[in-house]
N, C-alpha and C. Protein backbone atom coordinates (compact mmCIF):
# COMPACT_ATOMS: atom_id res chain seq x y z
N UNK A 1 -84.82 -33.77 -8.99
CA UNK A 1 -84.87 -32.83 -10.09
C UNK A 1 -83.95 -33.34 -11.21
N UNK A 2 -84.71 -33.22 -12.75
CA UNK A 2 -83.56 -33.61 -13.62
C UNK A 2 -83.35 -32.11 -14.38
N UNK A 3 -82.80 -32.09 -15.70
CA UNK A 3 -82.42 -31.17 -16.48
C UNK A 3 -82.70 -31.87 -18.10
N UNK A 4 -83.78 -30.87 -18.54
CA UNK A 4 -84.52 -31.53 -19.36
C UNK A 4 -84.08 -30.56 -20.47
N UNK A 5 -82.93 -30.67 -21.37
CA UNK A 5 -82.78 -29.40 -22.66
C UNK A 5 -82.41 -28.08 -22.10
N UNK A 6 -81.63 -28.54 -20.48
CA UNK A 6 -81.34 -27.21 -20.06
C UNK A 6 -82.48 -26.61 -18.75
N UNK A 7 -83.68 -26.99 -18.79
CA UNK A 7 -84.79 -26.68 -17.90
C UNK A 7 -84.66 -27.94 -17.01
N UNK A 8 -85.07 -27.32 -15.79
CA UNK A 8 -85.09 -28.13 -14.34
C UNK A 8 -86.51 -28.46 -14.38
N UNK A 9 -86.67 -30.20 -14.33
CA UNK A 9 -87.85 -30.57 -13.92
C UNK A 9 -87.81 -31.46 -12.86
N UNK A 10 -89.57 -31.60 -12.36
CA UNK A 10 -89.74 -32.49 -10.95
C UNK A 10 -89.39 -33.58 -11.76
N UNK A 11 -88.35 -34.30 -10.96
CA UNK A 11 -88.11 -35.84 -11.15
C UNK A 11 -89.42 -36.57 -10.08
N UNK A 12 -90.23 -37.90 -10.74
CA UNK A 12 -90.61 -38.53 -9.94
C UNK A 12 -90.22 -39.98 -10.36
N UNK A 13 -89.72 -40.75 -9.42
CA UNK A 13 -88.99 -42.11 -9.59
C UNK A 13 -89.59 -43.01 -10.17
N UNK A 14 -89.13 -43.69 -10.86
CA UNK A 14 -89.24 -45.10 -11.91
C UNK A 14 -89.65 -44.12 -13.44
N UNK A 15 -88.76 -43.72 -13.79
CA UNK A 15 -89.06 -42.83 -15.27
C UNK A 15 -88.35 -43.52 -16.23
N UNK A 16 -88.62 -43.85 -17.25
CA UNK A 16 -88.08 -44.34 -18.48
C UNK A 16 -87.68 -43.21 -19.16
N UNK A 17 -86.98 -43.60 -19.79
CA UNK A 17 -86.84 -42.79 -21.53
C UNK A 17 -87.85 -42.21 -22.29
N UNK A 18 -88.48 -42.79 -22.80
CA UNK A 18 -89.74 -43.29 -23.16
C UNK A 18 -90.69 -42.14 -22.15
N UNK A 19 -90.96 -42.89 -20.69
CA UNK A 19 -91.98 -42.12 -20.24
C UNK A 19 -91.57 -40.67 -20.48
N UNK A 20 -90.43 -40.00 -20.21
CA UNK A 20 -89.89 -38.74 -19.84
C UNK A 20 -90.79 -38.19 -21.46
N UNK A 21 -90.19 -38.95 -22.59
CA UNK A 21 -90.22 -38.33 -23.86
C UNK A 21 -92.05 -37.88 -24.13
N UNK A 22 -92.59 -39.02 -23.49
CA UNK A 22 -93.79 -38.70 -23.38
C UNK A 22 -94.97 -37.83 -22.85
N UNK A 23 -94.11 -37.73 -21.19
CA UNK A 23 -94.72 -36.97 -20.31
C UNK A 23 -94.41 -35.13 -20.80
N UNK A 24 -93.20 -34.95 -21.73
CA UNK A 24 -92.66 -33.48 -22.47
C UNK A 24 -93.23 -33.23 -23.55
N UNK A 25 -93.86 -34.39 -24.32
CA UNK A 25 -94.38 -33.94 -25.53
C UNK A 25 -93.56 -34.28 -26.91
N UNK A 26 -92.35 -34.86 -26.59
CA UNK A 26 -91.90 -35.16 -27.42
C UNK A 26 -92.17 -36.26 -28.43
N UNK A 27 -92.92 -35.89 -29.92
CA UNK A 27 -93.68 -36.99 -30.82
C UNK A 27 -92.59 -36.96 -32.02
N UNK A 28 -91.59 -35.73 -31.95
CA UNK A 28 -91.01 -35.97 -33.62
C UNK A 28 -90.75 -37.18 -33.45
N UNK A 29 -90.22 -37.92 -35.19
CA UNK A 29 -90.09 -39.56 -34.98
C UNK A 29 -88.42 -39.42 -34.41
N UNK A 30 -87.75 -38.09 -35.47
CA UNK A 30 -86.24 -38.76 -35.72
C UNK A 30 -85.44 -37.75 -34.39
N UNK A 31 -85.33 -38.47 -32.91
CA UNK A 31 -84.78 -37.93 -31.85
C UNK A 31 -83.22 -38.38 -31.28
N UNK A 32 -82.95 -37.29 -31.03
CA UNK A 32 -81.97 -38.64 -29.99
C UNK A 32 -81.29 -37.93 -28.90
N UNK A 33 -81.54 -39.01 -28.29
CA UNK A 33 -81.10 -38.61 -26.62
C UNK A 33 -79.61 -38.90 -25.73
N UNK A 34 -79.66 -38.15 -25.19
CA UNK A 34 -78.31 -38.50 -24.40
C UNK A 34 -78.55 -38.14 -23.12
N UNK A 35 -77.99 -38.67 -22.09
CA UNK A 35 -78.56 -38.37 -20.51
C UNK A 35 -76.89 -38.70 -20.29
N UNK A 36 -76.47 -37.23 -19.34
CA UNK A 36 -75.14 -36.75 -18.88
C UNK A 36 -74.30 -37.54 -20.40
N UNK A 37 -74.53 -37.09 -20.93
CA UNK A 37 -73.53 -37.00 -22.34
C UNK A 37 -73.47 -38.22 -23.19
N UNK A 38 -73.87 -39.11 -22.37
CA UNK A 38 -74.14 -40.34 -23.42
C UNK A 38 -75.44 -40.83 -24.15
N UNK A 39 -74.86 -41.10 -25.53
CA UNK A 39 -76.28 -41.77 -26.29
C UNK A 39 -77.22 -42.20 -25.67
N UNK A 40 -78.04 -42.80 -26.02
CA UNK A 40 -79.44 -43.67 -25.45
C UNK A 40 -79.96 -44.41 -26.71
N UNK A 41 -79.49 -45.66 -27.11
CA UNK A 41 -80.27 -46.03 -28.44
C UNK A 41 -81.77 -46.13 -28.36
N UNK A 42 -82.49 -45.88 -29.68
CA UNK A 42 -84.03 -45.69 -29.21
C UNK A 42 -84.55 -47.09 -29.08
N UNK A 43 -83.61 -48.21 -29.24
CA UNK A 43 -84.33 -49.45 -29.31
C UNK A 43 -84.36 -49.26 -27.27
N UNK A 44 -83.61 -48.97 -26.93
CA UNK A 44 -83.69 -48.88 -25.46
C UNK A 44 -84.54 -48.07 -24.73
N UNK A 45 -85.31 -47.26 -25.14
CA UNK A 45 -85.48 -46.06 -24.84
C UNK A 45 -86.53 -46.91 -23.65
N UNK A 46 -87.65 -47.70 -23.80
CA UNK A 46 -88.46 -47.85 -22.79
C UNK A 46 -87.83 -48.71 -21.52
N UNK A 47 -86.56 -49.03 -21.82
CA UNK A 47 -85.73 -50.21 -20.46
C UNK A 47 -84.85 -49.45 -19.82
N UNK A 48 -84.44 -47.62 -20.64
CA UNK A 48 -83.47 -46.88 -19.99
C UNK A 48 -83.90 -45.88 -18.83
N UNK A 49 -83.23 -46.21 -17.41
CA UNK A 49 -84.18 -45.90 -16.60
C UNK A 49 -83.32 -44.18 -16.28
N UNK A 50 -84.05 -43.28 -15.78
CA UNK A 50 -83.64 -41.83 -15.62
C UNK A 50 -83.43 -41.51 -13.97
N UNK A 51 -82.18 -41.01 -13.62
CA UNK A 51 -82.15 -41.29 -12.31
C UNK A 51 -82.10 -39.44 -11.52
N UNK A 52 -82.39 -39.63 -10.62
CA UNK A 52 -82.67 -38.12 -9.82
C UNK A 52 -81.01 -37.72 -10.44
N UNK A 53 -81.27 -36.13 -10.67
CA UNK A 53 -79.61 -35.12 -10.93
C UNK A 53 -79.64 -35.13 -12.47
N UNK A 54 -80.18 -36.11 -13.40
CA UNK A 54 -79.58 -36.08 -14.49
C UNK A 54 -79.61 -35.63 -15.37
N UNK A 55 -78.67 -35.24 -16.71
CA UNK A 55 -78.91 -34.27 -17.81
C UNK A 55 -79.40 -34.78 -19.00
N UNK A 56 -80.33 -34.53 -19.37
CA UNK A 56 -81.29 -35.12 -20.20
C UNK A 56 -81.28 -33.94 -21.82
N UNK A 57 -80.45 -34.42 -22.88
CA UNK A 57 -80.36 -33.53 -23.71
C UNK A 57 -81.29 -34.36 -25.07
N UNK A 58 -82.31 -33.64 -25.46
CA UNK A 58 -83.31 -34.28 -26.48
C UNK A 58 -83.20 -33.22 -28.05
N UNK A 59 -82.89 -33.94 -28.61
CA UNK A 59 -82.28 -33.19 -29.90
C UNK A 59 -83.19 -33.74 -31.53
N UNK A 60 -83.90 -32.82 -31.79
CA UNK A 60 -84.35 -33.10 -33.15
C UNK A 60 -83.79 -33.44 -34.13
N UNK A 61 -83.92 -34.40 -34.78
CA UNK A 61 -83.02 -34.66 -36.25
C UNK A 61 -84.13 -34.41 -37.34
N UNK A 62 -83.11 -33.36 -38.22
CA UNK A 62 -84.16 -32.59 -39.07
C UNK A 62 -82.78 -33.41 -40.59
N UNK A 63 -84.16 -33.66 -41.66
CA UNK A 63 -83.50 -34.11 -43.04
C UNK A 63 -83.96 -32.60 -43.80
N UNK A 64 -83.28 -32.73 -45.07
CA UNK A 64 -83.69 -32.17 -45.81
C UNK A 64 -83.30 -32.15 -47.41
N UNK A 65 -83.72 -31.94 -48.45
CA UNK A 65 -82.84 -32.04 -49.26
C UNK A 65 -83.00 -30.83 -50.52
């Protein structure tokens, strides 16, 4: 099980960054992630692997002017 924005989901093993962001729906462009409190650069996102327990916080970056 991970923790996805606070919600408990089925973990199933070998998950990327990437896959997770995909398999939730997540398409905005400007995101950013942190799993148990640390960054995740997005150049990494498809090599960063997600491991069973973890906290997965996905945060919109909104511009405006």
């Amino acid at each position: 099980m991970i923790t996805v924005n606070g919600e408990n989901v089925e973990y199933k093993g070998s998950l990327t960054v990437f896959d997770m962001l995909e398999k939730r729906g997540f398409v905005f462009p400007l995101l950013i992630v942190r799993i148990n409190g640390k960054l995740v650069s997005r150049d990494s996102y498809k090599k960063t692997p997600i491991s069973d327990e973890d906290r997965i916080d996905v945060i919109h970056m909104m511009s405006g002017g």
